[in-house]
N, C-alpha and C. Protein backbone atom coordinates (compact mmCIF):
# COMPACT_ATOMS: atom_id res chain seq x y z
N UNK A 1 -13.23 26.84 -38.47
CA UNK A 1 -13.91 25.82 -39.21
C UNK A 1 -14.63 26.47 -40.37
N UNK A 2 -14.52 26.03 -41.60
CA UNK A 2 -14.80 26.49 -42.65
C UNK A 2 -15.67 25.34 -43.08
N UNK A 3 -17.02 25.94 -43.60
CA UNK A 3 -18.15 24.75 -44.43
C UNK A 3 -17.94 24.58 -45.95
N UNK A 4 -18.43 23.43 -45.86
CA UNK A 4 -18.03 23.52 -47.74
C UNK A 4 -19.94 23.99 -48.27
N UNK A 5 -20.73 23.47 -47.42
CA UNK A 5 -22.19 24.02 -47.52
C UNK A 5 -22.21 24.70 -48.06
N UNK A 6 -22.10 26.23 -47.71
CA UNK A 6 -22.44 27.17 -47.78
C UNK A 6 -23.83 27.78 -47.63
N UNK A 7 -24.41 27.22 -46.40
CA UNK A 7 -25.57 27.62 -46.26
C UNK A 7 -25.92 28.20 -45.23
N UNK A 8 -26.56 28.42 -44.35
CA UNK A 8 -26.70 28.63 -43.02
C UNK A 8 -27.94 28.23 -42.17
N UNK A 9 -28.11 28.08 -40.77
CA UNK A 9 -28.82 27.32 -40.11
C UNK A 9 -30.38 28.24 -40.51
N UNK A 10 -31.42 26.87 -40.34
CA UNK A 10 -32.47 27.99 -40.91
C UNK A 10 -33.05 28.25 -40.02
N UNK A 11 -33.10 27.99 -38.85
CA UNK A 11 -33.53 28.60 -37.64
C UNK A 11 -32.87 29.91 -37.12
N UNK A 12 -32.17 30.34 -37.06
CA UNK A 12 -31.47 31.71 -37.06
C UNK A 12 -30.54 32.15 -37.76
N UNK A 13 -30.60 31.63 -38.88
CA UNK A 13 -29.59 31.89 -39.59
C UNK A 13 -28.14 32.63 -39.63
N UNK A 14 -27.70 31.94 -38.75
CA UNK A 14 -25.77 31.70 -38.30
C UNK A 14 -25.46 30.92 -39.72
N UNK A 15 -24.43 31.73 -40.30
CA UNK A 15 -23.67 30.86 -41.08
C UNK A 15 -23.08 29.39 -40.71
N UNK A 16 -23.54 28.40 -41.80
CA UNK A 16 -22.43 27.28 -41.13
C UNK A 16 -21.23 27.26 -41.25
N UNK A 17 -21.05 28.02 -41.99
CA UNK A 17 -18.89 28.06 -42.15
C UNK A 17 -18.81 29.31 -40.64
N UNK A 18 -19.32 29.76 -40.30
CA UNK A 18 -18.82 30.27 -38.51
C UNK A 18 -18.89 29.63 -37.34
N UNK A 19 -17.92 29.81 -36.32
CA UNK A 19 -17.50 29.24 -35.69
C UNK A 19 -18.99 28.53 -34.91
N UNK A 20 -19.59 27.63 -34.31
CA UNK A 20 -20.00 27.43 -34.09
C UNK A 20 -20.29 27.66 -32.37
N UNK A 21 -21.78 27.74 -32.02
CA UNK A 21 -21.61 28.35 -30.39
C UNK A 21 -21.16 27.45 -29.55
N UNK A 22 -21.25 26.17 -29.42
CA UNK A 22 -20.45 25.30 -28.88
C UNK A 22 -20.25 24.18 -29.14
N UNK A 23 -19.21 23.25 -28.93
CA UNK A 23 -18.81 22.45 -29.13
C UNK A 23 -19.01 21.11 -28.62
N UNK A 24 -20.03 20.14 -28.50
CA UNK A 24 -20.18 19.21 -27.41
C UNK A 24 -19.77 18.48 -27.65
N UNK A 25 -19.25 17.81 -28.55
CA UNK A 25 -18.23 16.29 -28.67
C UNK A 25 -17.85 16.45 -29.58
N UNK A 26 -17.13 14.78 -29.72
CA UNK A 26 -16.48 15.01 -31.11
C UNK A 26 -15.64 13.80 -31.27
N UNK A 27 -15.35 12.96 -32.26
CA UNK A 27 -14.31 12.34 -32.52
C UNK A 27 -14.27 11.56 -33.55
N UNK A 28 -13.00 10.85 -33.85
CA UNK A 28 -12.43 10.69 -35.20
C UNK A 28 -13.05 9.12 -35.64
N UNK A 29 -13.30 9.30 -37.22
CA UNK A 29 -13.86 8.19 -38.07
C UNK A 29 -12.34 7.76 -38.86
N UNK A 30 -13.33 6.86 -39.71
CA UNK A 30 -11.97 6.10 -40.62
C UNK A 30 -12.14 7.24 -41.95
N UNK A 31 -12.82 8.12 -41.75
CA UNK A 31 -13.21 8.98 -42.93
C UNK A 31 -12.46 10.73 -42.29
N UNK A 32 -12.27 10.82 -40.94
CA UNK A 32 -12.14 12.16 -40.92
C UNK A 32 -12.45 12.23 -39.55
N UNK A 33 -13.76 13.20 -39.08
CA UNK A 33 -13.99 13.64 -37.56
C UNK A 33 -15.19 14.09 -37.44
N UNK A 34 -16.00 13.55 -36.74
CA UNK A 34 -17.54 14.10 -36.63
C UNK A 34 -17.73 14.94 -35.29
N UNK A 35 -17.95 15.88 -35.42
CA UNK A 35 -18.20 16.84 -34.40
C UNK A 35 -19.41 17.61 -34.30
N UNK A 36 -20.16 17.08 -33.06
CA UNK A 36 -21.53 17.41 -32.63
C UNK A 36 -21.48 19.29 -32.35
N UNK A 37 -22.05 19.88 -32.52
CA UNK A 37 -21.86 21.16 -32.25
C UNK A 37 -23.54 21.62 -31.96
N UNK A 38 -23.33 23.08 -30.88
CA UNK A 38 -24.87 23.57 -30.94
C UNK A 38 -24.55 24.93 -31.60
N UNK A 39 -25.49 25.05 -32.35
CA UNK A 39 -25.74 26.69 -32.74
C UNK A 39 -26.37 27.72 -31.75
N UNK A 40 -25.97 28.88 -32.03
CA UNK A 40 -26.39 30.34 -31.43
C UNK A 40 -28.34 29.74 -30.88
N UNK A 41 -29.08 29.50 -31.46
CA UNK A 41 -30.09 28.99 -31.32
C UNK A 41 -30.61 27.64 -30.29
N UNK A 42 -29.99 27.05 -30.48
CA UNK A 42 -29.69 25.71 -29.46
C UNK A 42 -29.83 24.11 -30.61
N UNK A 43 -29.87 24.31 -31.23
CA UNK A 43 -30.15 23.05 -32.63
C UNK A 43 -29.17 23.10 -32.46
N UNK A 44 -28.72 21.82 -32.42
CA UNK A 44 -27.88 20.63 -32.19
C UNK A 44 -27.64 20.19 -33.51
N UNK A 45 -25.88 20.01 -34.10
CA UNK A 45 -25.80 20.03 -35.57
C UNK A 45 -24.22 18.87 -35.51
N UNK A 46 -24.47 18.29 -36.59
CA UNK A 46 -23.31 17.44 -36.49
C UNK A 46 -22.47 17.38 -37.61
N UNK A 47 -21.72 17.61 -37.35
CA UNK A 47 -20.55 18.50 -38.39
C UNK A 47 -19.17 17.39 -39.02
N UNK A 48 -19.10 17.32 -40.35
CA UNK A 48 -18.46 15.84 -40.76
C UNK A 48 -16.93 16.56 -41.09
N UNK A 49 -15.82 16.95 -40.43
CA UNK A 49 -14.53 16.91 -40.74
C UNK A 49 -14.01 15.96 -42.03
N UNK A 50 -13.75 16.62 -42.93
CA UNK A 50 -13.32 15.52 -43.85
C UNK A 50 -11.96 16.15 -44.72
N UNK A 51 -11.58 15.36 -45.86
CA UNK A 51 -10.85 16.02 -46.79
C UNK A 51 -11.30 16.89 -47.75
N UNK A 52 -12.85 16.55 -47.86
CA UNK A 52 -13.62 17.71 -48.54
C UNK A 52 -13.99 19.37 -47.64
N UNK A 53 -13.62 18.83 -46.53
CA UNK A 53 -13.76 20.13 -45.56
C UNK A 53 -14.99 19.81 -44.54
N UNK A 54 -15.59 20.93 -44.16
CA UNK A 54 -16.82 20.84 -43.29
C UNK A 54 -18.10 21.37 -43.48
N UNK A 55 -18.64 19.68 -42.97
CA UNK A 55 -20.33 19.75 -43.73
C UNK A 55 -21.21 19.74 -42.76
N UNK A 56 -22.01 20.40 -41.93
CA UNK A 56 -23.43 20.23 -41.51
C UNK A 56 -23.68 18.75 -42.39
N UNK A 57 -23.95 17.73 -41.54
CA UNK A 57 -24.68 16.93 -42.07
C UNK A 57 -26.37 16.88 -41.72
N UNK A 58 -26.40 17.10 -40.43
CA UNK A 58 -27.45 16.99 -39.90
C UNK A 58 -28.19 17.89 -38.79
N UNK A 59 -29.35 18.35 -38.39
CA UNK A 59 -29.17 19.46 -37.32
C UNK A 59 -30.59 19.18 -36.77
N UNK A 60 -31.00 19.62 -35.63
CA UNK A 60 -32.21 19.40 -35.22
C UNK A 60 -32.82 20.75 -35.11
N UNK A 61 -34.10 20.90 -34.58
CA UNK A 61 -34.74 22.05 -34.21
C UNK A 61 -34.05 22.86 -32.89
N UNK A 62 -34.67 23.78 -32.51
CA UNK A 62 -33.95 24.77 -31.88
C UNK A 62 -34.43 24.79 -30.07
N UNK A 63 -33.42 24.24 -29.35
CA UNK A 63 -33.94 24.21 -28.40
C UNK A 63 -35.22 24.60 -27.67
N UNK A 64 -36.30 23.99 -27.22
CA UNK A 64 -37.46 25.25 -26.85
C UNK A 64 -37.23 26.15 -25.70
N UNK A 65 -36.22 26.13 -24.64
CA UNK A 65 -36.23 27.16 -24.09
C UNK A 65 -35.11 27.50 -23.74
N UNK A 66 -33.91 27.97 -25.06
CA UNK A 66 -32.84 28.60 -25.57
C UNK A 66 -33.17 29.62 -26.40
N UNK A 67 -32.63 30.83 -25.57
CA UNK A 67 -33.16 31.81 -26.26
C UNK A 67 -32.20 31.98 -27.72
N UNK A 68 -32.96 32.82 -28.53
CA UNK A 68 -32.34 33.16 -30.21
C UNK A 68 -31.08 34.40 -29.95
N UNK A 69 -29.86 34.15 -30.94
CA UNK A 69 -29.03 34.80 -30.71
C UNK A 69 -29.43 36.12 -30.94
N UNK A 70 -30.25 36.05 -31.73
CA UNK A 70 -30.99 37.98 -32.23
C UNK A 70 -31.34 38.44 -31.40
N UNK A 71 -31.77 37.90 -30.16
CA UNK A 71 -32.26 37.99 -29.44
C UNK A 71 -31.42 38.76 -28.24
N UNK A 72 -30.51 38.63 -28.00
CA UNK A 72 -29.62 39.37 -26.94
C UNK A 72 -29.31 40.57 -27.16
């Protein structure tokens, strides 16, 4: 999965064009494919499949007791 963003999460900053740590749902619009994903961190991010590619649309804070990927 490649972002068109180009930014990265600001809580631990994982790129958003990398693969994401997991995958929790997902499914298809009349526009493309929205796919819920969690980051290395635990923020919960929802990811818009489109013809423009893939966007972080939205993301929350970072789980409070998920530890940080720097962290391992």
């Amino acid at each position: 999965m490649s972002s068109t963003t180009g930014t990265a999460c600001p809580h631990c900053g994982w790129p958003d064009g990398a693969e994401p740590f997991q995958v929790v749902s997902g499914h298809t619009t009349a526009a493309g494919r929205t796919v819920w994903t969690r980051c290395g961190c635990g923020s919960l991010q929802v990811r818009v499949v489109d013809a423009r590619g893939v966007r972080v649309v939205s993301r929350s804070r970072p789980a409070p007791d998920h530890p940080s990927p720097a962290g391992r």
